[in-house]
ModelCIF file with pLDDT and N, C-alpha, C, O atoms, coordinates in Angstrom:
data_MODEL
#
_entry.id   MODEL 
#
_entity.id                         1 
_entity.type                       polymer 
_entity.pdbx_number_of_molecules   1 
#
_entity_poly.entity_id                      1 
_entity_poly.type                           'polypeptide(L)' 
_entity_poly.nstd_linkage                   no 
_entity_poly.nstd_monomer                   no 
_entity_poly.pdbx_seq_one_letter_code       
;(UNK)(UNK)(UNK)(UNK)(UNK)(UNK)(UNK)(UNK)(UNK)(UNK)(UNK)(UNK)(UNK)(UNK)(UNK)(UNK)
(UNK)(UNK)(UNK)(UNK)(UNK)(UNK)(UNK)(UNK)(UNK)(UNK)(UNK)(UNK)(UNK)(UNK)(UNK)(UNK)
(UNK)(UNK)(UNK)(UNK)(UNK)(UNK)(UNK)(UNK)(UNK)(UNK)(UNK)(UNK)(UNK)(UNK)(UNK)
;
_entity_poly.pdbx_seq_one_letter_code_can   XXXXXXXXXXXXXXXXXXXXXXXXXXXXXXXXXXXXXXXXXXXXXXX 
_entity_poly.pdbx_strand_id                 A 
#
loop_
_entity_poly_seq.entity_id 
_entity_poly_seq.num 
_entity_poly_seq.mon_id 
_entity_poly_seq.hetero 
1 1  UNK n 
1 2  UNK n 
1 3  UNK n 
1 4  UNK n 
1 5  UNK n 
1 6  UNK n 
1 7  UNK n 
1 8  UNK n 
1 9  UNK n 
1 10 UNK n 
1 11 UNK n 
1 12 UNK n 
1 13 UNK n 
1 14 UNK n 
1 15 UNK n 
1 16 UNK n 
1 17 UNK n 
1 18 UNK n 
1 19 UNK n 
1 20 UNK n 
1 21 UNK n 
1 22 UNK n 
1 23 UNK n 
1 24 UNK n 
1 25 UNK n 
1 26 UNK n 
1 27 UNK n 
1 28 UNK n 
1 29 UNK n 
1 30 UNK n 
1 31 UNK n 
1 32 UNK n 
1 33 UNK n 
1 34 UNK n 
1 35 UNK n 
1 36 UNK n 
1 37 UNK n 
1 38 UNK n 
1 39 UNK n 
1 40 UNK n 
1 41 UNK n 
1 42 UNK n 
1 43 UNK n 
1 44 UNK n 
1 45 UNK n 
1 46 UNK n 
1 47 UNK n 
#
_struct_asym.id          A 
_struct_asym.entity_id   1 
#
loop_
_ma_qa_metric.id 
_ma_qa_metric.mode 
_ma_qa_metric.name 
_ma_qa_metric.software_group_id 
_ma_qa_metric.type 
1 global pLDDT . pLDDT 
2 local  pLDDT . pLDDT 
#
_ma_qa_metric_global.metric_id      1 
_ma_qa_metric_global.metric_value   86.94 
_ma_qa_metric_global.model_id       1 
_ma_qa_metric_global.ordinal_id     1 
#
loop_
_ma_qa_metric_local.label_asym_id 
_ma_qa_metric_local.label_comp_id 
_ma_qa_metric_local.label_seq_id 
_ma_qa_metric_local.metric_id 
_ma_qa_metric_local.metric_value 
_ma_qa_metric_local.model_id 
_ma_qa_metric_local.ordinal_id 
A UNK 1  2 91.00 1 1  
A UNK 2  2 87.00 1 2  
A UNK 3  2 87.00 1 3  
A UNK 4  2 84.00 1 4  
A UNK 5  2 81.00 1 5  
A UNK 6  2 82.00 1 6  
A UNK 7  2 79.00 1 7  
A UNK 8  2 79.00 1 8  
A UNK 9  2 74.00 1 9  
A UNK 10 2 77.00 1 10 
A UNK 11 2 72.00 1 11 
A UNK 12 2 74.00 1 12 
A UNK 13 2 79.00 1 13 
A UNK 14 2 77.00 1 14 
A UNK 15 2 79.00 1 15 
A UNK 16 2 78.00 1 16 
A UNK 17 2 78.00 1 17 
A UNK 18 2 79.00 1 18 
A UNK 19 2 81.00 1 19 
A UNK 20 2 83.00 1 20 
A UNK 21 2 84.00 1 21 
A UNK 22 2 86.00 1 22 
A UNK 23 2 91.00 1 23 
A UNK 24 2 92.00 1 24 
A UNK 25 2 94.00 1 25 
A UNK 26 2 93.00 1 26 
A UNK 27 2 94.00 1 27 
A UNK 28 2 95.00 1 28 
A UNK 29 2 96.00 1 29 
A UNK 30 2 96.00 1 30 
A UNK 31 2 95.00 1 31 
A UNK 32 2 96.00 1 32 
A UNK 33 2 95.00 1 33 
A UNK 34 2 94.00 1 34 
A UNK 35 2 93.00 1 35 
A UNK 36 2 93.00 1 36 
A UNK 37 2 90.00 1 37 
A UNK 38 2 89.00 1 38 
A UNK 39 2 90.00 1 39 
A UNK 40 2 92.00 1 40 
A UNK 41 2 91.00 1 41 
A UNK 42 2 88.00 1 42 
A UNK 43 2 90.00 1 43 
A UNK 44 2 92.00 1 44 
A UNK 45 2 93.00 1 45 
A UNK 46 2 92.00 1 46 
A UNK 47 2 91.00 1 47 
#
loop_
_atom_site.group_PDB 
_atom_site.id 
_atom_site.type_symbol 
_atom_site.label_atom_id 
_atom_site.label_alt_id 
_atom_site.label_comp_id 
_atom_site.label_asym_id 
_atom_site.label_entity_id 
_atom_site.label_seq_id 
_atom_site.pdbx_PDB_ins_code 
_atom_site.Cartn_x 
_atom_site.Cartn_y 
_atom_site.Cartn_z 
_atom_site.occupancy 
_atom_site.B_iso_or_equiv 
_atom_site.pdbx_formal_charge 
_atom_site.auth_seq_id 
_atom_site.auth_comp_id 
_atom_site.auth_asym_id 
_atom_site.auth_atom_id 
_atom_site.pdbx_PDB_model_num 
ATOM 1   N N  . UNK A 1 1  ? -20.624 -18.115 -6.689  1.00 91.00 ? 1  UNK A N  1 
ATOM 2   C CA . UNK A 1 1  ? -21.244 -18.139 -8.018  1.00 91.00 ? 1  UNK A CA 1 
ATOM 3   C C  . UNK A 1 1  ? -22.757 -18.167 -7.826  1.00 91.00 ? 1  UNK A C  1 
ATOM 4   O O  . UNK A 1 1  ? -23.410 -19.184 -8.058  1.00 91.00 ? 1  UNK A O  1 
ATOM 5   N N  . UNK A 1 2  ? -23.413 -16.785 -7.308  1.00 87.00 ? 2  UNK A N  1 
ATOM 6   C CA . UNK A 1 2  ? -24.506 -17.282 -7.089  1.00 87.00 ? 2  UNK A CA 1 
ATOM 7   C C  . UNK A 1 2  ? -25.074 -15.259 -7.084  1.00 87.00 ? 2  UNK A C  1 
ATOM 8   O O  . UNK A 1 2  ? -24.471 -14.205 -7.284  1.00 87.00 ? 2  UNK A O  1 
ATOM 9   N N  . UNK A 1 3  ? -26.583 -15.653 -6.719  1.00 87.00 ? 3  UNK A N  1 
ATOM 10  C CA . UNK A 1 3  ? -27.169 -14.208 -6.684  1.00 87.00 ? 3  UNK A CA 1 
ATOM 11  C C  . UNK A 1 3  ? -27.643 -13.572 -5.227  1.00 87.00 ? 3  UNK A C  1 
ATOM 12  O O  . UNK A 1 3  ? -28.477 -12.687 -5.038  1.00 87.00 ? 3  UNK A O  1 
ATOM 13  N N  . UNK A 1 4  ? -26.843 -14.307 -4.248  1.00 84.00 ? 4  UNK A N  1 
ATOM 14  C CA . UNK A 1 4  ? -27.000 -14.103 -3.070  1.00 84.00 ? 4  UNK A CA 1 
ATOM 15  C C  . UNK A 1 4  ? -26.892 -12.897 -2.553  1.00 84.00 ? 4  UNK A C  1 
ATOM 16  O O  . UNK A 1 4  ? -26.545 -12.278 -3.559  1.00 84.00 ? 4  UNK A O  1 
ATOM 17  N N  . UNK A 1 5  ? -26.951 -11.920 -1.489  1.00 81.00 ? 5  UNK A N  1 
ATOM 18  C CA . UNK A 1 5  ? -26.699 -11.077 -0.976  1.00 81.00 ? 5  UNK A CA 1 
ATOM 19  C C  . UNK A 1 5  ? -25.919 -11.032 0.163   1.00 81.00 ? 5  UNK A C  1 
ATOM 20  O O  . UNK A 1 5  ? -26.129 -12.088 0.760   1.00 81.00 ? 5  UNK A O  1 
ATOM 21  N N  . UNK A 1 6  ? -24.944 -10.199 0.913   1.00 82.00 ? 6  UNK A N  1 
ATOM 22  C CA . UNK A 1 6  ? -24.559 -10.189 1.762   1.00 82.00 ? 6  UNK A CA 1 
ATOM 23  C C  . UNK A 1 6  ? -24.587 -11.383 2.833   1.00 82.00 ? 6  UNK A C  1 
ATOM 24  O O  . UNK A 1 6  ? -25.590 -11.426 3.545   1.00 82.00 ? 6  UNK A O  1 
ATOM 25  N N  . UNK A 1 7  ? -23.780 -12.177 2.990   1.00 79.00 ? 7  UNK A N  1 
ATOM 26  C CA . UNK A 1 7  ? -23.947 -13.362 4.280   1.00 79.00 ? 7  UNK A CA 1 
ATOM 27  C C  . UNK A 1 7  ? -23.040 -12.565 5.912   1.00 79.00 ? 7  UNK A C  1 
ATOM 28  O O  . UNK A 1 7  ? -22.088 -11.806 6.093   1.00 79.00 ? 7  UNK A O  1 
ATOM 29  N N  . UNK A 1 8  ? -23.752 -13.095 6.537   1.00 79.00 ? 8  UNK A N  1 
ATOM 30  C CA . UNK A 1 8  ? -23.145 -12.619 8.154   1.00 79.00 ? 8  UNK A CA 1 
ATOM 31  C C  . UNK A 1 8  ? -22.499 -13.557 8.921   1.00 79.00 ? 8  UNK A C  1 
ATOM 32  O O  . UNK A 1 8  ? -22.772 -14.757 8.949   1.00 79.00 ? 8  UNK A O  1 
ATOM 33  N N  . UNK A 1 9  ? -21.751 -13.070 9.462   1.00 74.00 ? 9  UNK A N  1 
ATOM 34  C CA . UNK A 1 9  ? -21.008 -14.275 10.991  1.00 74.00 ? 9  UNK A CA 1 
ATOM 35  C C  . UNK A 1 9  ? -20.632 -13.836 11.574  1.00 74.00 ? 9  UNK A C  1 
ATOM 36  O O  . UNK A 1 9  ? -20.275 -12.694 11.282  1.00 74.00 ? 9  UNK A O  1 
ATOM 37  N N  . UNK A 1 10 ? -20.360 -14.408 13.038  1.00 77.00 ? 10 UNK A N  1 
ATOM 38  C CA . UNK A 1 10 ? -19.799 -13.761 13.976  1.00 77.00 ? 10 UNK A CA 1 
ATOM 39  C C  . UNK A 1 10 ? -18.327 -14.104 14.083  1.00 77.00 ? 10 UNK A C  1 
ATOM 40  O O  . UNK A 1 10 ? -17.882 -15.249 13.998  1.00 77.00 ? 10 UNK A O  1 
ATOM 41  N N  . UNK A 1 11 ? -17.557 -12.917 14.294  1.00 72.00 ? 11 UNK A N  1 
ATOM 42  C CA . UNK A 1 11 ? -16.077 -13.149 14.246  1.00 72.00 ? 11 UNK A CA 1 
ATOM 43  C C  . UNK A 1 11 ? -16.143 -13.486 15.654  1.00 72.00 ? 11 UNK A C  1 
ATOM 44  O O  . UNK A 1 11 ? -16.909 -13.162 16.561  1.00 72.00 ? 11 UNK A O  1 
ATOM 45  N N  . UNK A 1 12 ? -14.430 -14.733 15.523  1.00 74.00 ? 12 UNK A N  1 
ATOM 46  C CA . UNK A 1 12 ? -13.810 -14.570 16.897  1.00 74.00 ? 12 UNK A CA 1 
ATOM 47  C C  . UNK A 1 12 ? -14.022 -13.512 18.113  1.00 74.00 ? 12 UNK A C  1 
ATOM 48  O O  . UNK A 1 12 ? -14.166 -13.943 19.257  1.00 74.00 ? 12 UNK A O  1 
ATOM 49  N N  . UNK A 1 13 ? -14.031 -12.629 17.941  1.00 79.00 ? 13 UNK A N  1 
ATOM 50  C CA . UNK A 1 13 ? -13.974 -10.954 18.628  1.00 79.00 ? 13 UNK A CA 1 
ATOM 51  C C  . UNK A 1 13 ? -14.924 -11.195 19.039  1.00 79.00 ? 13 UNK A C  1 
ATOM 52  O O  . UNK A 1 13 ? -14.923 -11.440 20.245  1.00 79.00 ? 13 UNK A O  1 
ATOM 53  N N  . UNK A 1 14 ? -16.079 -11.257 18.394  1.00 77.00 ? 14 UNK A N  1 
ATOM 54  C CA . UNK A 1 14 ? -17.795 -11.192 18.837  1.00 77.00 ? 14 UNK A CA 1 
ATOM 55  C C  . UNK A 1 14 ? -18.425 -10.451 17.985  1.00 77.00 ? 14 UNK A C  1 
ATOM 56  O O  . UNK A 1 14 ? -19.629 -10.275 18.171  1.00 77.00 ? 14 UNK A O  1 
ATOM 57  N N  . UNK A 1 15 ? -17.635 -9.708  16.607  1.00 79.00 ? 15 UNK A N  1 
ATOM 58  C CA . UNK A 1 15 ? -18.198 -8.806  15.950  1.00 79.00 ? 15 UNK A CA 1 
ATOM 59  C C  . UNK A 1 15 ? -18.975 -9.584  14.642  1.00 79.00 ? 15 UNK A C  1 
ATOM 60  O O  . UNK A 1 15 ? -18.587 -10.678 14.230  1.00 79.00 ? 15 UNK A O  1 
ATOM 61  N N  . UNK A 1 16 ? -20.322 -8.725  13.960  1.00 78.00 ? 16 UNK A N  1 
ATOM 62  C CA . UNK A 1 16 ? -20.957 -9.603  13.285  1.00 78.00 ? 16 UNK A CA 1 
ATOM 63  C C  . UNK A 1 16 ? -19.962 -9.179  12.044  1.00 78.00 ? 16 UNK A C  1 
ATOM 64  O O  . UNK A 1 16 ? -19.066 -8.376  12.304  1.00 78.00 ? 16 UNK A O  1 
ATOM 65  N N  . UNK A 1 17 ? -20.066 -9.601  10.931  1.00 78.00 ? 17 UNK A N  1 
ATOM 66  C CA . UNK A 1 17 ? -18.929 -9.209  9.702   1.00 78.00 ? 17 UNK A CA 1 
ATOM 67  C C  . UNK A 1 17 ? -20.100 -9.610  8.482   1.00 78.00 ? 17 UNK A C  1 
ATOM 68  O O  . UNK A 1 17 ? -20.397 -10.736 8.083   1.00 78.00 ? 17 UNK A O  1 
ATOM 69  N N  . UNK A 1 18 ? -20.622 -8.344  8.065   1.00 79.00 ? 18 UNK A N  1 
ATOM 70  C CA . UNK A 1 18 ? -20.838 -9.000  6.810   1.00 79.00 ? 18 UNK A CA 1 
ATOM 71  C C  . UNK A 1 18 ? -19.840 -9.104  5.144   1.00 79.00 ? 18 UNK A C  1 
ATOM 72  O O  . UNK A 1 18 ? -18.959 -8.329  4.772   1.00 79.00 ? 18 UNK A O  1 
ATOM 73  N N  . UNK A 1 19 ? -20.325 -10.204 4.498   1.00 81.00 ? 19 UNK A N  1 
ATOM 74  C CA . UNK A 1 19 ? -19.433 -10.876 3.364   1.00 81.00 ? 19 UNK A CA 1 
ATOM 75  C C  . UNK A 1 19 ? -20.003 -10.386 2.351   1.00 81.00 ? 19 UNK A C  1 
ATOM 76  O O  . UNK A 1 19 ? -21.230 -10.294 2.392   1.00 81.00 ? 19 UNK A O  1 
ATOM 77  N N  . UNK A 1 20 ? -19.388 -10.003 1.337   1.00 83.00 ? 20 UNK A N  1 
ATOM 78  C CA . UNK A 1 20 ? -20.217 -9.750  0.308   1.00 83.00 ? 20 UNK A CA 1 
ATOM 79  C C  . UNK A 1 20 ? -20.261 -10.936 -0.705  1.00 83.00 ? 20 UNK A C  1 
ATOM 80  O O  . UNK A 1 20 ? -19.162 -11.489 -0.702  1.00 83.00 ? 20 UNK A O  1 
ATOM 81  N N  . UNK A 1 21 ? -20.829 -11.319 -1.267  1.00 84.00 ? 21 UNK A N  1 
ATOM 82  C CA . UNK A 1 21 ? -20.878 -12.554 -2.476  1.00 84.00 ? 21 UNK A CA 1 
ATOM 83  C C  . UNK A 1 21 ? -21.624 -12.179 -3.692  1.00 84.00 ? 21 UNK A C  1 
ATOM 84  O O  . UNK A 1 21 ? -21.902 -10.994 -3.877  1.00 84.00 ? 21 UNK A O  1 
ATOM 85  N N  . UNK A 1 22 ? -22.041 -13.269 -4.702  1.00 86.00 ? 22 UNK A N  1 
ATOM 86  C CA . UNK A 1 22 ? -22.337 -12.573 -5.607  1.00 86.00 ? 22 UNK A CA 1 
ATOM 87  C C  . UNK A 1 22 ? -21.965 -13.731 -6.888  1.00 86.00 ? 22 UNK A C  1 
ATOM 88  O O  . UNK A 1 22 ? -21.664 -14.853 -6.480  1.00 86.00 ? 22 UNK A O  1 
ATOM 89  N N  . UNK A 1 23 ? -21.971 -13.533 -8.311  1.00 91.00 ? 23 UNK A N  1 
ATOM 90  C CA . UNK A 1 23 ? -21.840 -13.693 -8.973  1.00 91.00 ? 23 UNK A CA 1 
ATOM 91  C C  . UNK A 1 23 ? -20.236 -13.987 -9.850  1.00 91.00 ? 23 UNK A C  1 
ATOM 92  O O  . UNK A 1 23 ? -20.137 -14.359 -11.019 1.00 91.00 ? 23 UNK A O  1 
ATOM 93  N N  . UNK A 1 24 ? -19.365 -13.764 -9.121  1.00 92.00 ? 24 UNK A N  1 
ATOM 94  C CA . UNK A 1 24 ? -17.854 -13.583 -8.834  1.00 92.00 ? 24 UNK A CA 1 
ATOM 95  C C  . UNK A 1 24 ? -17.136 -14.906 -9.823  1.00 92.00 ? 24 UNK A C  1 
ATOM 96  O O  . UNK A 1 24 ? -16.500 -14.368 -10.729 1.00 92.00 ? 24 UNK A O  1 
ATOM 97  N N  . UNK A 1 25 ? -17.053 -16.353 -9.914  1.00 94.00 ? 25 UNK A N  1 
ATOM 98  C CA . UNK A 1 25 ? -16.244 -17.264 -10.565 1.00 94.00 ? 25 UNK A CA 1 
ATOM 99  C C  . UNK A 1 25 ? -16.026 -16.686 -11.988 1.00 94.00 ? 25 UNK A C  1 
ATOM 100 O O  . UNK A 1 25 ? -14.896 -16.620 -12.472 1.00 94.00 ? 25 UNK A O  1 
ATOM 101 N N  . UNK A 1 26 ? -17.421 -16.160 -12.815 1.00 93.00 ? 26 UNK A N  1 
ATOM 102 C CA . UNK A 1 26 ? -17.615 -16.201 -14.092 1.00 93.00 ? 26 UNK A CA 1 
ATOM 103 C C  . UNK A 1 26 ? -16.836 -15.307 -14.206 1.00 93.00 ? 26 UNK A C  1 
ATOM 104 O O  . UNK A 1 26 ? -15.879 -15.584 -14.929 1.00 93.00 ? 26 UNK A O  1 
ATOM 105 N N  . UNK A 1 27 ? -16.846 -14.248 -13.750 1.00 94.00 ? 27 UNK A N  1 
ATOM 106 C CA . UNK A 1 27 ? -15.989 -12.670 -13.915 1.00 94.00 ? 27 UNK A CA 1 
ATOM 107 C C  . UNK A 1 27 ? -14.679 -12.874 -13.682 1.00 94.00 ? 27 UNK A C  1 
ATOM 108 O O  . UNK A 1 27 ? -13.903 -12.334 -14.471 1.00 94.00 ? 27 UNK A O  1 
ATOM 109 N N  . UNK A 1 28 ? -14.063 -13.763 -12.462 1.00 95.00 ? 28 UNK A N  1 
ATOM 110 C CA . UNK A 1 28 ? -12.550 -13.446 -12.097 1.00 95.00 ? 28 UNK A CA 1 
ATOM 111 C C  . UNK A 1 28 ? -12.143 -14.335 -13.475 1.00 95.00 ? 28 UNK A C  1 
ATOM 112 O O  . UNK A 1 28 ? -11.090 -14.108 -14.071 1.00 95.00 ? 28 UNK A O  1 
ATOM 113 N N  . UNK A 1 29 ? -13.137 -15.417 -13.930 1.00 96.00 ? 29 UNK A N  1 
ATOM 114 C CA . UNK A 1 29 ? -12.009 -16.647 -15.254 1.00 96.00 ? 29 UNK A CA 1 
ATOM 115 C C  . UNK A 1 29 ? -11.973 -15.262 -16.068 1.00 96.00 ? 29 UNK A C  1 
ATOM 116 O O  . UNK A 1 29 ? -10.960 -14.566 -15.985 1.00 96.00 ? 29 UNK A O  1 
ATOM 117 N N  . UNK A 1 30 ? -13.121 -14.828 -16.896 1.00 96.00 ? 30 UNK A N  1 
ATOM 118 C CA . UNK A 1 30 ? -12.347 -13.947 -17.902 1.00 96.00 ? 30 UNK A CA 1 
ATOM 119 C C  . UNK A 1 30 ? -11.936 -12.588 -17.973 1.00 96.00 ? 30 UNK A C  1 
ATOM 120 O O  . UNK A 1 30 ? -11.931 -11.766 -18.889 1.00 96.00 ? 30 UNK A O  1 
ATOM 121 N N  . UNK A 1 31 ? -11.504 -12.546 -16.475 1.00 95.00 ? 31 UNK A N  1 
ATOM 122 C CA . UNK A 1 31 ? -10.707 -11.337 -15.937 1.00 95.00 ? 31 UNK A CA 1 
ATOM 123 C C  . UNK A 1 31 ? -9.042  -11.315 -16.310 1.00 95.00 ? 31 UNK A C  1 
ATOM 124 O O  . UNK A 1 31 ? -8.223  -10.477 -16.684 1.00 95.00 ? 31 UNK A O  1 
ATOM 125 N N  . UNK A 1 32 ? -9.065  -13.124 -15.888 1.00 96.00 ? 32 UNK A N  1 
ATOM 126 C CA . UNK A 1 32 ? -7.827  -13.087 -16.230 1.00 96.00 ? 32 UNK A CA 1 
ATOM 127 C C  . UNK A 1 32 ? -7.498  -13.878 -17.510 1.00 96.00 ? 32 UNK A C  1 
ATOM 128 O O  . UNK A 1 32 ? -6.522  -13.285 -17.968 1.00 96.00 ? 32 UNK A O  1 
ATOM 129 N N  . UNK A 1 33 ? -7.841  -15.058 -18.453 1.00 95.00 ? 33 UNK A N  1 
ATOM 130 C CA . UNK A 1 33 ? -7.784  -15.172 -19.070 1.00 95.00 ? 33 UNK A CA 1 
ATOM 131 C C  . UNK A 1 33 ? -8.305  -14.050 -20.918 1.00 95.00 ? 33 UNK A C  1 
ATOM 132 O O  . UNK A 1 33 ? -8.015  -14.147 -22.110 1.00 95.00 ? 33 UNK A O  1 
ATOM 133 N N  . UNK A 1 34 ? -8.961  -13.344 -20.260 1.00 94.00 ? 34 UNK A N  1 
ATOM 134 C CA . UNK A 1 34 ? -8.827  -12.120 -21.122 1.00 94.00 ? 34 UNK A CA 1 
ATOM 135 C C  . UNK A 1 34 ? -7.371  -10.909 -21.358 1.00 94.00 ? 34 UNK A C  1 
ATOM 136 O O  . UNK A 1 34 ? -6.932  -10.291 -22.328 1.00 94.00 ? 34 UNK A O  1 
ATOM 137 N N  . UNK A 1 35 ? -7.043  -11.005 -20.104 1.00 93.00 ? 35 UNK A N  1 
ATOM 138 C CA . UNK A 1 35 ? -6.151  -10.277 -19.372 1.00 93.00 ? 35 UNK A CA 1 
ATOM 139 C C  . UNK A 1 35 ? -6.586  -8.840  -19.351 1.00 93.00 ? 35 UNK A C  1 
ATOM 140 O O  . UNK A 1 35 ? -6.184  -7.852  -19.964 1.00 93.00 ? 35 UNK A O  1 
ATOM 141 N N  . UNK A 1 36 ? -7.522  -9.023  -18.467 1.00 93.00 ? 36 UNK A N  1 
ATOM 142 C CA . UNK A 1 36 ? -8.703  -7.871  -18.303 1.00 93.00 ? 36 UNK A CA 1 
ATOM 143 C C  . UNK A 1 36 ? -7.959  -7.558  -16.846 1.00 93.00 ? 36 UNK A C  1 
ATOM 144 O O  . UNK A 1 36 ? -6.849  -7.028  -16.890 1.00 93.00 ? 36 UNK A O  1 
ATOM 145 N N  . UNK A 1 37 ? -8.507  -7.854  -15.657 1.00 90.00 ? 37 UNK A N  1 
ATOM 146 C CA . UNK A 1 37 ? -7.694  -7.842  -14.557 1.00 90.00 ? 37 UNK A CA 1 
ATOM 147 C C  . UNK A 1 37 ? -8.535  -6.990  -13.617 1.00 90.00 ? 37 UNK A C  1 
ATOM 148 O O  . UNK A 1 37 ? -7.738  -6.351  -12.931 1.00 90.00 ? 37 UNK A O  1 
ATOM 149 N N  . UNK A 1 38 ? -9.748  -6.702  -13.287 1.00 89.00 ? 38 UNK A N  1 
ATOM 150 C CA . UNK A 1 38 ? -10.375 -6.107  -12.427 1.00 89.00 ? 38 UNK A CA 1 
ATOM 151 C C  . UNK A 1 38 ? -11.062 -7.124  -11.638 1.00 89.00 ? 38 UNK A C  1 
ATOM 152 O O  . UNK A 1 38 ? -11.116 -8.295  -12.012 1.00 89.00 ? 38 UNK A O  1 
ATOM 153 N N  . UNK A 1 39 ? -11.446 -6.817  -10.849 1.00 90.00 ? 39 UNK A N  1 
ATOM 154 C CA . UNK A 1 39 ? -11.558 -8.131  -9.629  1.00 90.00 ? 39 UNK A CA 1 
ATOM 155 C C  . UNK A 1 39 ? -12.693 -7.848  -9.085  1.00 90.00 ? 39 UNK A C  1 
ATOM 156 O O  . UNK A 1 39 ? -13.026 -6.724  -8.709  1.00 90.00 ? 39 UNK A O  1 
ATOM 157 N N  . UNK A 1 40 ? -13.355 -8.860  -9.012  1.00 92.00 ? 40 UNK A N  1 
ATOM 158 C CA . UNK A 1 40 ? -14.686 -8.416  -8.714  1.00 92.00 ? 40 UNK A CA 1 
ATOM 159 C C  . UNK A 1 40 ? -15.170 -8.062  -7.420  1.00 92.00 ? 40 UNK A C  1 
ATOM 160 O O  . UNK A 1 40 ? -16.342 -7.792  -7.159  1.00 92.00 ? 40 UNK A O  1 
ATOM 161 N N  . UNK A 1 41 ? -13.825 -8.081  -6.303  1.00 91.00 ? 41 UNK A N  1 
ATOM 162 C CA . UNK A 1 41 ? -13.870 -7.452  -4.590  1.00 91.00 ? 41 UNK A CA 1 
ATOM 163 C C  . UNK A 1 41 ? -12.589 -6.504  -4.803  1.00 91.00 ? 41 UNK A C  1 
ATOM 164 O O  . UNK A 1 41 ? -11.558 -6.650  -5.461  1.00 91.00 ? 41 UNK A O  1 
ATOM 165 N N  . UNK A 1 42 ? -13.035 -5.551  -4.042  1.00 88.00 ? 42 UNK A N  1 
ATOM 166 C CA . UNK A 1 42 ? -12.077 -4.647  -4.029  1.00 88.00 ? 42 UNK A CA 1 
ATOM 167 C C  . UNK A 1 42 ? -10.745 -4.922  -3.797  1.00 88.00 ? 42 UNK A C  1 
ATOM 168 O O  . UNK A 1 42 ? -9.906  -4.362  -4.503  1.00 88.00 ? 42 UNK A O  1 
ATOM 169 N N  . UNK A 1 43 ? -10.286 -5.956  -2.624  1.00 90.00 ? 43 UNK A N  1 
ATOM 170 C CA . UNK A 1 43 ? -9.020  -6.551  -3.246  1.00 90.00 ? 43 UNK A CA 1 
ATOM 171 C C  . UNK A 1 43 ? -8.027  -7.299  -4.244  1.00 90.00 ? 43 UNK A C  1 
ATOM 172 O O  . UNK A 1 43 ? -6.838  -7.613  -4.297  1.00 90.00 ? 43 UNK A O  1 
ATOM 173 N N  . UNK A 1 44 ? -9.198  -7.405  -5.011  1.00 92.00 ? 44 UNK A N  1 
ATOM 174 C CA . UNK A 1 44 ? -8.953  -8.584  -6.170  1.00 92.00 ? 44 UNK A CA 1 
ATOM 175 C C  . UNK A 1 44 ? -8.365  -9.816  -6.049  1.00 92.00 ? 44 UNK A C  1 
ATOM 176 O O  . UNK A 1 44 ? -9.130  -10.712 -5.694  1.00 92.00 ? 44 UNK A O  1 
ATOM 177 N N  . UNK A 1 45 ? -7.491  -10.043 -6.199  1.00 93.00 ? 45 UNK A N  1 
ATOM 178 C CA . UNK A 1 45 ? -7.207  -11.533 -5.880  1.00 93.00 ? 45 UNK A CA 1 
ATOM 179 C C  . UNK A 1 45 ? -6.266  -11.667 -4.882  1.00 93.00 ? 45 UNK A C  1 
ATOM 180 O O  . UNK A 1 45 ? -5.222  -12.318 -4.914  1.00 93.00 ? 45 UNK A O  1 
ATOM 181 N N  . UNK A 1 46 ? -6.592  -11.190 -4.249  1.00 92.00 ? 46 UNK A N  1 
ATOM 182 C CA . UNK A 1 46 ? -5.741  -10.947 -2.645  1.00 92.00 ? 46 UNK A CA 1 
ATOM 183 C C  . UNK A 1 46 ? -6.974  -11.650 -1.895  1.00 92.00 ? 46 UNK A C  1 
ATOM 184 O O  . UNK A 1 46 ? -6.898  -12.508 -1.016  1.00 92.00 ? 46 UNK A O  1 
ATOM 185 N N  . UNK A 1 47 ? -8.130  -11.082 -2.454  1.00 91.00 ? 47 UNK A N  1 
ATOM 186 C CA . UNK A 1 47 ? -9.058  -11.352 -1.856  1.00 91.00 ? 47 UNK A CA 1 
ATOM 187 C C  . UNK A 1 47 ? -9.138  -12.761 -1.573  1.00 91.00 ? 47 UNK A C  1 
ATOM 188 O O  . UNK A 1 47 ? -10.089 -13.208 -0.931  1.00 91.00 ? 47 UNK A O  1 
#
């Protein structure tokens, strides 16, 4: 819930991975309590 950009880490492997973040709590509540249903990461709530 925030206006951050991309965060990094290093995986197990050794590979760097970036995360995407973002603005995301406000959108997934009335995603689904709308019953809107788009997810604000491409997996949606898998994610």
């Amino acid at each position: 819930a925030s206006f951050d950009g991309k965060d990094q880490f290093i995986s197990l492997q050794g590979d760097t991975v970036n995360v995407s973040r973002g603005p995301a709590a406000g959108l997934i509540a009335i995603k689904h309590l709308g019953t809107n249903g788009g997810g604000y990461f491409g997996a949606n709530s898998a994610h």
